[in-house]
N, C-alpha and C. Protein backbone atom coordinates (compact mmCIF):
# COMPACT_ATOMS: atom_id res chain seq x y z
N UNK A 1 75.25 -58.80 -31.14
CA UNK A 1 74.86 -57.42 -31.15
C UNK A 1 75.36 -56.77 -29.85
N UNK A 2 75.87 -55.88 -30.04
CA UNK A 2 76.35 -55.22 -28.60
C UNK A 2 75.52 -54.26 -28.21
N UNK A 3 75.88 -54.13 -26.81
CA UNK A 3 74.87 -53.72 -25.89
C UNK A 3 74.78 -52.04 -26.24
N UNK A 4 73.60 -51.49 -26.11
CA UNK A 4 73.74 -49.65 -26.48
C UNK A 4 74.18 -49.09 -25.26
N UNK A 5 74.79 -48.24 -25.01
CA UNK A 5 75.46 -47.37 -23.87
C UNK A 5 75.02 -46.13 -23.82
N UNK A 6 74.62 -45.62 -22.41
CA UNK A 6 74.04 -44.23 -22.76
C UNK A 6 75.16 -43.48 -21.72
N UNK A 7 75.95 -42.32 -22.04
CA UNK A 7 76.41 -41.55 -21.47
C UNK A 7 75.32 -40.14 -21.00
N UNK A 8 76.09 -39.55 -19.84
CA UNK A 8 74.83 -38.61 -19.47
C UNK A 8 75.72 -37.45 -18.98
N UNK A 9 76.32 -36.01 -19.52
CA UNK A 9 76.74 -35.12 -18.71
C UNK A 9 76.37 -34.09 -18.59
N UNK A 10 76.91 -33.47 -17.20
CA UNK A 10 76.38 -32.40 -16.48
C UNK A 10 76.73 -30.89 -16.72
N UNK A 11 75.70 -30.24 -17.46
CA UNK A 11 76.52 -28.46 -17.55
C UNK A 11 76.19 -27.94 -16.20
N UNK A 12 76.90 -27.28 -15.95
CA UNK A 12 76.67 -26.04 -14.74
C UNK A 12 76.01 -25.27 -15.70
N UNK A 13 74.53 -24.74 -15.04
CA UNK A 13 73.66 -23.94 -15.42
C UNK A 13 73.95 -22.48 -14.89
N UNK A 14 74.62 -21.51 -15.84
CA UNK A 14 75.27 -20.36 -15.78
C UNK A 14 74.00 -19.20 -15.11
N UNK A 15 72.80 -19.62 -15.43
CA UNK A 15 71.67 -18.35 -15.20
C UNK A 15 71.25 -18.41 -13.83
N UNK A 16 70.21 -17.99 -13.96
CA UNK A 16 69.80 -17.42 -12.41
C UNK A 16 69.03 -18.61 -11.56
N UNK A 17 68.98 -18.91 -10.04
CA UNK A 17 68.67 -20.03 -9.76
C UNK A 17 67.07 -20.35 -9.85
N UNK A 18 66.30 -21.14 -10.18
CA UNK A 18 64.98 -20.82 -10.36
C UNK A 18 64.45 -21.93 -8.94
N UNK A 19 63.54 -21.22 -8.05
CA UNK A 19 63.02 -22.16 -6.72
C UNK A 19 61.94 -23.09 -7.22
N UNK A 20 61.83 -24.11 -7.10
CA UNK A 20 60.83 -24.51 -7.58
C UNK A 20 59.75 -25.08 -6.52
N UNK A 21 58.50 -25.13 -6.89
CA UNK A 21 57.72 -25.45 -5.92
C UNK A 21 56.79 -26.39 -5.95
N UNK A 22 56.29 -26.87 -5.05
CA UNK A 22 55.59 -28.25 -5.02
C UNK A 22 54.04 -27.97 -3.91
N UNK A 23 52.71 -27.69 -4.81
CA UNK A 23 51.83 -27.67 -4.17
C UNK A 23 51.22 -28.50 -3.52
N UNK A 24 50.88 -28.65 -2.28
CA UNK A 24 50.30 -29.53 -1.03
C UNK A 24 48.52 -29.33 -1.89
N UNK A 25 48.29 -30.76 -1.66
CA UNK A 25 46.46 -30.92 -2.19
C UNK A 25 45.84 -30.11 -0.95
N UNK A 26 44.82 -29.57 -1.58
CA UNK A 26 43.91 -29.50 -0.96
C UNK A 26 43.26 -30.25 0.01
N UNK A 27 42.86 -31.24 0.07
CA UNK A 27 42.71 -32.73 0.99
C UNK A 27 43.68 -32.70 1.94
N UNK A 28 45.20 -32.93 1.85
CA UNK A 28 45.99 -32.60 2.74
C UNK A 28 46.07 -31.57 3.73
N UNK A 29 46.02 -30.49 2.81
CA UNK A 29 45.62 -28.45 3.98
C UNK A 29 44.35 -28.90 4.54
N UNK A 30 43.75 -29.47 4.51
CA UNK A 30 42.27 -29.42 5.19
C UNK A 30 42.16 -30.44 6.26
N UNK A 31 42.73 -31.78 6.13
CA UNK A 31 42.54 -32.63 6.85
C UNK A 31 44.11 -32.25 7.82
N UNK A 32 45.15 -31.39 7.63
CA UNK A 32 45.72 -31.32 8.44
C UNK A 32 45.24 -29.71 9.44
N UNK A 33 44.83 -29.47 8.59
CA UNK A 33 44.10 -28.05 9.95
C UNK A 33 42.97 -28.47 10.86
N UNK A 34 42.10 -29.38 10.14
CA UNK A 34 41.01 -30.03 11.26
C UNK A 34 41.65 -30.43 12.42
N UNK A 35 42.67 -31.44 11.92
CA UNK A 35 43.67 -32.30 13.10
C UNK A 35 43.96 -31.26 13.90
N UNK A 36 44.57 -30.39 13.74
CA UNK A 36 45.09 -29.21 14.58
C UNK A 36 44.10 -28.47 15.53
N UNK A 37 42.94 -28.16 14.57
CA UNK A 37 41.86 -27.48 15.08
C UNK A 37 41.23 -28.11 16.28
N UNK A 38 41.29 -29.90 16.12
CA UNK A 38 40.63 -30.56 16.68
C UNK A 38 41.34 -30.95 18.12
N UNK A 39 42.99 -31.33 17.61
CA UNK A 39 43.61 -30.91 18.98
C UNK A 39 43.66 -29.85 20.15
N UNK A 40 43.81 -28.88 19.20
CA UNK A 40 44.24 -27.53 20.20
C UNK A 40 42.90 -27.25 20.96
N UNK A 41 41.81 -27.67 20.25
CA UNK A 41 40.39 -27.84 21.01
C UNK A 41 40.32 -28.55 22.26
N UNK A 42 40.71 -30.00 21.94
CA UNK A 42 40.90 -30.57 23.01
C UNK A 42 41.65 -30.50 24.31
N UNK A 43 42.75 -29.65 23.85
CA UNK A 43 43.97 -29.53 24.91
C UNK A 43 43.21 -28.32 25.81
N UNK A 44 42.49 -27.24 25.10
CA UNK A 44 42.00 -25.81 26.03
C UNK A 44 41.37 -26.63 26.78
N UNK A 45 40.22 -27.57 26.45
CA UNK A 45 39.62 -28.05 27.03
C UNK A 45 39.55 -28.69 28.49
N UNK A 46 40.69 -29.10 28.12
CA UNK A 46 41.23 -30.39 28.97
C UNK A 46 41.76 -29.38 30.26
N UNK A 47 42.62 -28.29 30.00
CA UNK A 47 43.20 -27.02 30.91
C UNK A 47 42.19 -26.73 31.80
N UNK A 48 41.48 -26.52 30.76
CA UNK A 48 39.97 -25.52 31.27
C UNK A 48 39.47 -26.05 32.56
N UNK A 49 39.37 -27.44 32.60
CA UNK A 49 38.62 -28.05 33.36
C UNK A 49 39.32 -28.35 34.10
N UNK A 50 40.50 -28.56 34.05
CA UNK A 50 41.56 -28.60 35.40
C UNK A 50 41.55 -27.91 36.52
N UNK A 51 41.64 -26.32 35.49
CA UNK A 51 41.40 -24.97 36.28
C UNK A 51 40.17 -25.20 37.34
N UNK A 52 39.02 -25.48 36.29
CA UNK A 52 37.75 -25.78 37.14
C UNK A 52 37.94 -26.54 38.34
N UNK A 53 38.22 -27.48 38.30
CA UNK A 53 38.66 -28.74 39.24
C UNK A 53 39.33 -27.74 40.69
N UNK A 54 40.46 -27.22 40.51
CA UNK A 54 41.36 -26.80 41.25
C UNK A 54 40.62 -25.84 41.82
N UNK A 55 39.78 -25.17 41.03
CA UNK A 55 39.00 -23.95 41.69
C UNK A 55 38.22 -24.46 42.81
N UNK A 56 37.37 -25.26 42.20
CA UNK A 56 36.24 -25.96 43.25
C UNK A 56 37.18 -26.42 44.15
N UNK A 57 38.09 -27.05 44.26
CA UNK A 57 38.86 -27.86 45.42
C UNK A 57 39.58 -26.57 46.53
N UNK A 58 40.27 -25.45 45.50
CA UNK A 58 40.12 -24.76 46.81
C UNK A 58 39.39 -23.41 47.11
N UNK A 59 38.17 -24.27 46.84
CA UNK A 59 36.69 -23.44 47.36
C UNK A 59 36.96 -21.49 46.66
N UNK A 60 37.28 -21.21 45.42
CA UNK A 60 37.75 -20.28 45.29
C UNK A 60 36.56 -19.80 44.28
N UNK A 61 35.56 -19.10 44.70
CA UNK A 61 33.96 -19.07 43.90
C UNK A 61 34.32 -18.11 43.04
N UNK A 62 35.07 -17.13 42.79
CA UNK A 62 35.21 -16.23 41.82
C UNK A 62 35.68 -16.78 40.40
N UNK A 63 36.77 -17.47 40.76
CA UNK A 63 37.60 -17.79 39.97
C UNK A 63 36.88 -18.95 39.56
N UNK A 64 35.70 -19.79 39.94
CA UNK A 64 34.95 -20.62 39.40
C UNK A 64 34.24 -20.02 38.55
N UNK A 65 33.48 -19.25 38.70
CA UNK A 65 32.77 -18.38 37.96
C UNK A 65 33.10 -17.65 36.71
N UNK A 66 34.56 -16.94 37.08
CA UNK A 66 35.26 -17.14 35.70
C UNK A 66 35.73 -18.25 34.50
N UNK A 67 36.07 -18.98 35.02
CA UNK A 67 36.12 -20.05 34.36
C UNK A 67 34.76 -20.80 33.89
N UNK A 68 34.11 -20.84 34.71
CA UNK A 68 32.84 -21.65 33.80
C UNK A 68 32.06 -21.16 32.63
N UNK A 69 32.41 -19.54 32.59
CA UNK A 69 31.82 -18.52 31.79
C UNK A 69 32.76 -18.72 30.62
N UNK A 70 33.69 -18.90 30.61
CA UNK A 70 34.50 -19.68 29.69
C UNK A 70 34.71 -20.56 29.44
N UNK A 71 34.03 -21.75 30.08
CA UNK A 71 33.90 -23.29 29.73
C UNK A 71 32.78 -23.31 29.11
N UNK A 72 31.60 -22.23 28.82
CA UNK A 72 30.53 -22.50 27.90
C UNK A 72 30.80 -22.56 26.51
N UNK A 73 31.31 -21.84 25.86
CA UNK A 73 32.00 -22.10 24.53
C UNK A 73 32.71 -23.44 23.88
N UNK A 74 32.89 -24.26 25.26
CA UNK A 74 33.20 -25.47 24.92
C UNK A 74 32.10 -26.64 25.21
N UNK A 75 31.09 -26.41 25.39
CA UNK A 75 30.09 -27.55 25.60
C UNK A 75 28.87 -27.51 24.48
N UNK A 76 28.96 -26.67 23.77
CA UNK A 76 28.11 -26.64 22.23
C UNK A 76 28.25 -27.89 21.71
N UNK A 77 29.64 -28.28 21.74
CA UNK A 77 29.99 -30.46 21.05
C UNK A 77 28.75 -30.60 21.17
């Protein structure tokens, strides 16, 4: 018995180009914005307190004061 053969050819599709699209889960959009959310959290954070640091070190009370008034928003965690 001989073997079946499949040939396969290609038309150029004369009409208009159609984009096609591929939806991201839900699960994915969510667990990748937390990640983000959760970073960019961490990184102000991390600034924030630098600032702080540097302030106190050179004894600069205003600019402490500013900053800590803006380091409250981050100690709710």
């Amino acid at each position: 018995m001989k073997k079946q053969k499949t040939f396969y050819r290609y038309y150029r599709y004369d009409g208009k180009p159609i984009a096609a699209k591929r939806e991201i889960s839900y699960e994915f959009k969510l667990v990748s914005r937390l990640l983000m959310d959760e970073l960019c959290f961490k990184w102000n954070k991390d600034k924030l307190e630098d600032a702080i640091n540097r302030s106190i070190d050179q004894g600069d009370k205003e600019k402490f004061l500013e900053l800590s008034k803006a380091y409250k928003h981050f100690i709710w965690e």
